[in-house]
Every structure is written in C-alpha cells, then in structure tokens.
Protein backbone atom coordinates (compact mmCIF):
# COMPACT_ATOMS: atom_id res chain seq x y z
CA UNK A 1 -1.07 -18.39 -6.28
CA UNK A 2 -4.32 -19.21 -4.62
CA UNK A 3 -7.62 -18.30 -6.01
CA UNK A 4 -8.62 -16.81 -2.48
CA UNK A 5 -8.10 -13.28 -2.21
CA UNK A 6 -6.49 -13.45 0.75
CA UNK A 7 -3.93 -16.37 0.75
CA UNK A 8 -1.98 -17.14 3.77
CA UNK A 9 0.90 -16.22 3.10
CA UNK A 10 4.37 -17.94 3.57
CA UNK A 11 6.23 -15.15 4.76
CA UNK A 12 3.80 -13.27 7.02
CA UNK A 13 4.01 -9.03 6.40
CA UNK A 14 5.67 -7.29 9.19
CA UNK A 15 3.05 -4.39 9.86
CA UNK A 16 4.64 -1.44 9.52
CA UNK A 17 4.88 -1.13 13.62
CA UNK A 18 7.27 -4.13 13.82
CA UNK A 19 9.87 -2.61 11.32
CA UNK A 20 13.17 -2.17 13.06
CA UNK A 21 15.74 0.92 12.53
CA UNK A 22 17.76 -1.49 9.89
CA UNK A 23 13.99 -2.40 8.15
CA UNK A 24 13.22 1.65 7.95
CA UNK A 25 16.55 2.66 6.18
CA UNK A 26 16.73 0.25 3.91
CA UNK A 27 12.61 0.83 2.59
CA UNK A 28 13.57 4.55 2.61
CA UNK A 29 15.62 3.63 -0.64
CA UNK A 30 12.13 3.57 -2.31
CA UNK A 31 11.44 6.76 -0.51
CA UNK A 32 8.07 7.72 -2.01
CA UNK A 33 6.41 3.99 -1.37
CA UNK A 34 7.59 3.95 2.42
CA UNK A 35 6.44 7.65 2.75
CA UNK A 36 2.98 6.40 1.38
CA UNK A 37 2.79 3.64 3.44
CA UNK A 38 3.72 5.70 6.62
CA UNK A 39 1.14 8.18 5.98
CA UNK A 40 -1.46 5.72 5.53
CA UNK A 41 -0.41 4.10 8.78
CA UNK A 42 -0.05 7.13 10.86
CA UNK A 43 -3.24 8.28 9.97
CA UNK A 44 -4.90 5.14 11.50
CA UNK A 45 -5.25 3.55 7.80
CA UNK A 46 -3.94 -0.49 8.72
CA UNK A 47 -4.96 -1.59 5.21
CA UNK A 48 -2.75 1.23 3.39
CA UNK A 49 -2.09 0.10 0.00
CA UNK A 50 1.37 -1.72 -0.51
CA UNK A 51 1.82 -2.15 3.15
CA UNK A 52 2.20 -6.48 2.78
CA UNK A 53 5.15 -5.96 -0.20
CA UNK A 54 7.16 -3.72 2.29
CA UNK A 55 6.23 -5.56 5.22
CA UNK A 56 7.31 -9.00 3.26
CA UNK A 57 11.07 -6.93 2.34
CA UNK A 58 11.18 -5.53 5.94
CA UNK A 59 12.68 -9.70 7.19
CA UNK A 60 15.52 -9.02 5.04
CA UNK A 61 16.73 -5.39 5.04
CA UNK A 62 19.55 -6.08 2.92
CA UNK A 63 17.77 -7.41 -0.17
CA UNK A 64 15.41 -4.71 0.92
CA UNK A 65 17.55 -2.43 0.08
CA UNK A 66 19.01 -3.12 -3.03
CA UNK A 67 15.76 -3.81 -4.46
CA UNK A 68 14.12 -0.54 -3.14
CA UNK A 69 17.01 1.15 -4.85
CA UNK A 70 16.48 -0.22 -8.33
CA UNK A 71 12.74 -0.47 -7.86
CA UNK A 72 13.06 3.60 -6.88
CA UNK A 73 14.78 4.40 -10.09
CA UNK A 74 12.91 2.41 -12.35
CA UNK A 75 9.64 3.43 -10.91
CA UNK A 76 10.55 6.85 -10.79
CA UNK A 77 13.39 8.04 -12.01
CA UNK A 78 13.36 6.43 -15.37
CA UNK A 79 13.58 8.31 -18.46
CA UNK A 80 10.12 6.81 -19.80
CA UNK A 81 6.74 8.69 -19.56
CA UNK A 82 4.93 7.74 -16.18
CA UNK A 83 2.01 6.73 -18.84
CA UNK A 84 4.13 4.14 -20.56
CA UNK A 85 5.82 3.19 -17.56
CA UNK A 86 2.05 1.92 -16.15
CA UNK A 87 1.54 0.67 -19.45
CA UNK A 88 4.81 -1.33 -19.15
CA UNK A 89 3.56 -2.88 -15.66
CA UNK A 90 -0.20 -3.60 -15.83
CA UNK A 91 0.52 -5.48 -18.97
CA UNK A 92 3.47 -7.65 -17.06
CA UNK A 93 1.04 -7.69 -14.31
CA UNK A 94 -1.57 -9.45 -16.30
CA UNK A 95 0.94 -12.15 -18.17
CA UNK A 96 2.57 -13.09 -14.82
CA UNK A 97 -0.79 -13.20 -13.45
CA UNK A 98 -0.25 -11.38 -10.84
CA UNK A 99 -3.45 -9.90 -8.75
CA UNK A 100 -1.57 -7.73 -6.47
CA UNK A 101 0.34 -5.94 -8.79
CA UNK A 102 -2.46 -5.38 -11.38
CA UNK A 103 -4.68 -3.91 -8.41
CA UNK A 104 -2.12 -1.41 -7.41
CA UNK A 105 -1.15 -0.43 -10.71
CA UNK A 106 -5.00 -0.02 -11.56
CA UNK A 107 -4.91 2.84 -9.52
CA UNK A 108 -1.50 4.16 -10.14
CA UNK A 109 -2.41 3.62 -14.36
CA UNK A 110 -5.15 5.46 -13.88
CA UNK A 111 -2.78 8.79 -12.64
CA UNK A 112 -0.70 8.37 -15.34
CA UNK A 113 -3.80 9.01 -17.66
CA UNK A 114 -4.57 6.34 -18.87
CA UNK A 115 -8.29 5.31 -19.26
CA UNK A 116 -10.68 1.93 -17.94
CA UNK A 117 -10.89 1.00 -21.45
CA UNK A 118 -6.99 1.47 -22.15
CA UNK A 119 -6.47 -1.03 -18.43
CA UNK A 120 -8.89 -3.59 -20.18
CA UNK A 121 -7.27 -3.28 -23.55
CA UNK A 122 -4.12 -3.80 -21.81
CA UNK A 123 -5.70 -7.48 -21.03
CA UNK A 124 -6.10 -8.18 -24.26
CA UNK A 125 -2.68 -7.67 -25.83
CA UNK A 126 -0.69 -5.79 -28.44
CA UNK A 127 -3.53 -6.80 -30.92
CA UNK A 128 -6.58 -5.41 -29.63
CA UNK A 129 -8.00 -3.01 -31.47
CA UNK A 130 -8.00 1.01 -30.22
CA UNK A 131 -3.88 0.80 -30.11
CA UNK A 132 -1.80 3.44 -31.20
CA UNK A 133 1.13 1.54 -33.48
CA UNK A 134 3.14 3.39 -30.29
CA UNK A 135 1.64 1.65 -27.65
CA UNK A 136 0.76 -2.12 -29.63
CA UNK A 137 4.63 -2.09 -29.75
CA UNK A 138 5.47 -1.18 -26.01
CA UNK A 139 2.94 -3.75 -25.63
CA UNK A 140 4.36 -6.10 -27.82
CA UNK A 141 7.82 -5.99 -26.37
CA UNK A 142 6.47 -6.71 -22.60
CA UNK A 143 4.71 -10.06 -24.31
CA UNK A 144 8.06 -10.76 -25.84
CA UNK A 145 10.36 -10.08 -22.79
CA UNK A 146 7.86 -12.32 -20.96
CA UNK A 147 7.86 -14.92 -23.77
CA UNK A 148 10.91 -15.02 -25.22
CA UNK A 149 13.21 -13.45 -22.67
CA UNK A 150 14.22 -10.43 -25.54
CA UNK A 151 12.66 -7.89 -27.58
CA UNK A 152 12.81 -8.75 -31.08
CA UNK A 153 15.04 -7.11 -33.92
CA UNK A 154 11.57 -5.49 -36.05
CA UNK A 155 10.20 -4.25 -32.15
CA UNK A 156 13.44 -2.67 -31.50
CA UNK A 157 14.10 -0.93 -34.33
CA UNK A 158 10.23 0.31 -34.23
CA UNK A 159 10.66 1.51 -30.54
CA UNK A 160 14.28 2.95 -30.79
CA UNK A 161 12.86 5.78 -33.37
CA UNK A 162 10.87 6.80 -30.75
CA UNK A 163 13.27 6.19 -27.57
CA UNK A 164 16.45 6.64 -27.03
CA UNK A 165 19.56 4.49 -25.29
CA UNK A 166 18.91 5.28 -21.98
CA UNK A 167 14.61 4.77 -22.72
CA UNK A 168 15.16 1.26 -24.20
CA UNK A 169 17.36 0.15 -21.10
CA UNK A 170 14.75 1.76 -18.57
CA UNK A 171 11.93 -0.26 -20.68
CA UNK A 172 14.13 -3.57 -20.45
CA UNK A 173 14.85 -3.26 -16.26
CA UNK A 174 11.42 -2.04 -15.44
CA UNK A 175 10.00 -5.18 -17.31
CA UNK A 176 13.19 -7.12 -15.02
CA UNK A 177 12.23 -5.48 -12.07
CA UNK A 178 8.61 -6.01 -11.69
CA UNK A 179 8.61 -9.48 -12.97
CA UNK A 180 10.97 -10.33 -9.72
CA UNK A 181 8.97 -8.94 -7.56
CA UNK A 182 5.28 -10.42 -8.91
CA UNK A 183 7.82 -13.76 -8.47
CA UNK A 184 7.84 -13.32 -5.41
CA UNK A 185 4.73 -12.14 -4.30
CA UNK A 186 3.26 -14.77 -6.36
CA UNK A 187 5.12 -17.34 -4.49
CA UNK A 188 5.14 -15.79 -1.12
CA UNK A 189 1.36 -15.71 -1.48
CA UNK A 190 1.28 -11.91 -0.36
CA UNK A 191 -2.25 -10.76 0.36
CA UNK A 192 -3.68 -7.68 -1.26
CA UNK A 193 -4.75 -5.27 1.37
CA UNK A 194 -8.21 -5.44 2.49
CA UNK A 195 -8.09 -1.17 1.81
CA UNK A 196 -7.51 -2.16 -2.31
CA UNK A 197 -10.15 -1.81 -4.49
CA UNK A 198 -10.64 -5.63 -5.80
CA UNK A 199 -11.06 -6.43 -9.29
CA UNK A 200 -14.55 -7.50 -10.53
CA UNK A 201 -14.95 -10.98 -10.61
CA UNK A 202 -14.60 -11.52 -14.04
CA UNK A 203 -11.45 -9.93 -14.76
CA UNK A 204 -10.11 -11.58 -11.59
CA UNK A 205 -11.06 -15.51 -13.14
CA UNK A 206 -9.59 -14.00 -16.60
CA UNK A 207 -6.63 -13.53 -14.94
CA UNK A 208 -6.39 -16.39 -12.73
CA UNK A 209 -7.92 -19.06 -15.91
CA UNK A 210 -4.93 -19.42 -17.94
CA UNK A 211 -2.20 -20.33 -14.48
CA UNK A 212 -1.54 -23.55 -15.50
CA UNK A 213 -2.28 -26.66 -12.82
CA UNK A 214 0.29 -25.91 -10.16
CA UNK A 215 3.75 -28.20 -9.50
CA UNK A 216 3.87 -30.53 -6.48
C-alpha cells in the first residue's frame, strides 16, 4: 500500500456504467452494497462510497459472486450484534492496515452506535482502558485471529458464555472474510473514493507507521 491517498491502482475500478448484465447479477448477491452504490450513482453521486471495491469484483463476476454471497451473510445476516460486528472490522481494519476499509467502516461503526472515542480506542487494542471485559475480549480475539491464526482456549471459553455456536462461527468468518478482501484491496492498491470522509492525518501515519518496508 502506498502512502498516497489515491494509489494507482493495479486493477483499475470499472465505474459502475461499464458493469455488464453478468457483473450486475453477481454484485446483487451483496444486495444492499450494490443497491447503495446504484443510488449514489443514479443520483449523479460518481464518488459514492464503495463504488472502487465493486468496480474492482465487477472483472471477475464469478469470484464476484461467491464473495458477495458470503460477504452478504456475514455482513448482514450474521447472528452477531451490528455493534460488535463493526467492532469486529474496524479493529481488523486497523491491524491489516487497511485505509479503505477503516474509512468505510468509520461511518458504518458509527450507525451501529458506537462512539469517536470507542473508533480510537479500537486503535489502541484490547488493553486500552474504557473496555467493557465484553468488548477487550472481542477485541482480543480479532488481534489473535490476526496474530496467531486462532482464538485462544481462555478467549473462547470467555466469549462462548456470552455467544453461542452459530455467534462464535459468524465472529471467526467475518474476521476471514474481511481480512481477504483488505488483501486484496491492499494489494490491488484500490483508491478510497474522493466522496469518503479521509482520516485526519495523524491517525492515517498511525496506521500506515508500523507496515513494515515493502518486498521487492
């Protein structure tokens, strides 16, 4: 990832007018983010928020649509709270350092309820201060799915009083399925729409600081 805000990017977006009948009905397995998009479009908005991600998915309508699908349910349809759902994906989107994602999900956090100083704790880890024991552990097992590719036996047990079968698997896949896709935006070099708010400054070099010195 570059440090400009808008990269070029290595697969260049298909704008929403480009996308082909195949492109449409495979992004309408995600049918809330096309509809967004759409609206956006149609109303003369060609900066609408998320527009570069489907754009980017609409060269390939097959993987489009088996991503769309699982992105769909765990997005929406998963048994978590929308609040710990955005807690679950601003926190991946700060340890995979991905801008794009964190952006969005600024927004998106904040309609879930959650507050500014709850999206700046979530910077700081499961051991900042202000946590609930709830949330430092739904924290904790994002760091450790990151880290260590598993929640841990004592953050398990702590989180399955709370959730149940189906709310631990839903935690795991979300955690799966946006880490694929800041992959890939990360290495496609997708550029954040010009009509997203940008981060301040500082929390944008916090987040970019710690990428280590890039491969050849």
């Amino acid at each position: 990832m570059t440090t400009d805000r808008q990269p070029t990017p290595l697969i260049v977006p298909q704008k929403p007018s480009e996308w082909d009948e195949a492109a449409m009905d495979a992004l309408a397995a995600f049918p809330t983010s096309l509809n967004f998009v759409m609206k956006g479009w149609s109303s003369g908005d060609r900066a609408v928020r998320g527009m570069n991600v489907l754009g980017t998915f609409a060269h390939y309508p097959a993987l489009a649509k088996a991503f769309m699908t699982f992105n769909a349910h765990v997005a929406g349809a998963s048994s978590l709270l929308y609040r710990d759902r955005e807690i679950v994906i601003l926190r991946l989107s700060w340890v995979m350092h991905s801008e794009y994602e964190l952006v969005q999900h600024m927004i998106l956090g904040k309609r879930a309820g959650l507050s500014d100083e709850e999206i700046g704790r979530l910077q700081q880890g499961p051991d900042a201060p202000g946590w609930s024991a709830e949330d430092a552990d739904l924290v904790r097992a994002v760091d450790q799915l990151h880290e260590l590719s598993r929640i841990t036996p004592a953050t398990w047990e702590r989180l399955a009083q709370r959730y149940n079968q189906s709310q631990m698997l839903d935690l795991i896949f979300l955690v799966g399925c946006y880490a694929a896709l800041a992959l890939a935006i990360n290495s496609l070099e997708t550029p954040i729409e010009s009509g997203a708010p940008p981060l301040g400054e500082a929390t944008r070099q916090r987040l970019l600081a710690s990428i280590a010195t890039p491969l050849s």
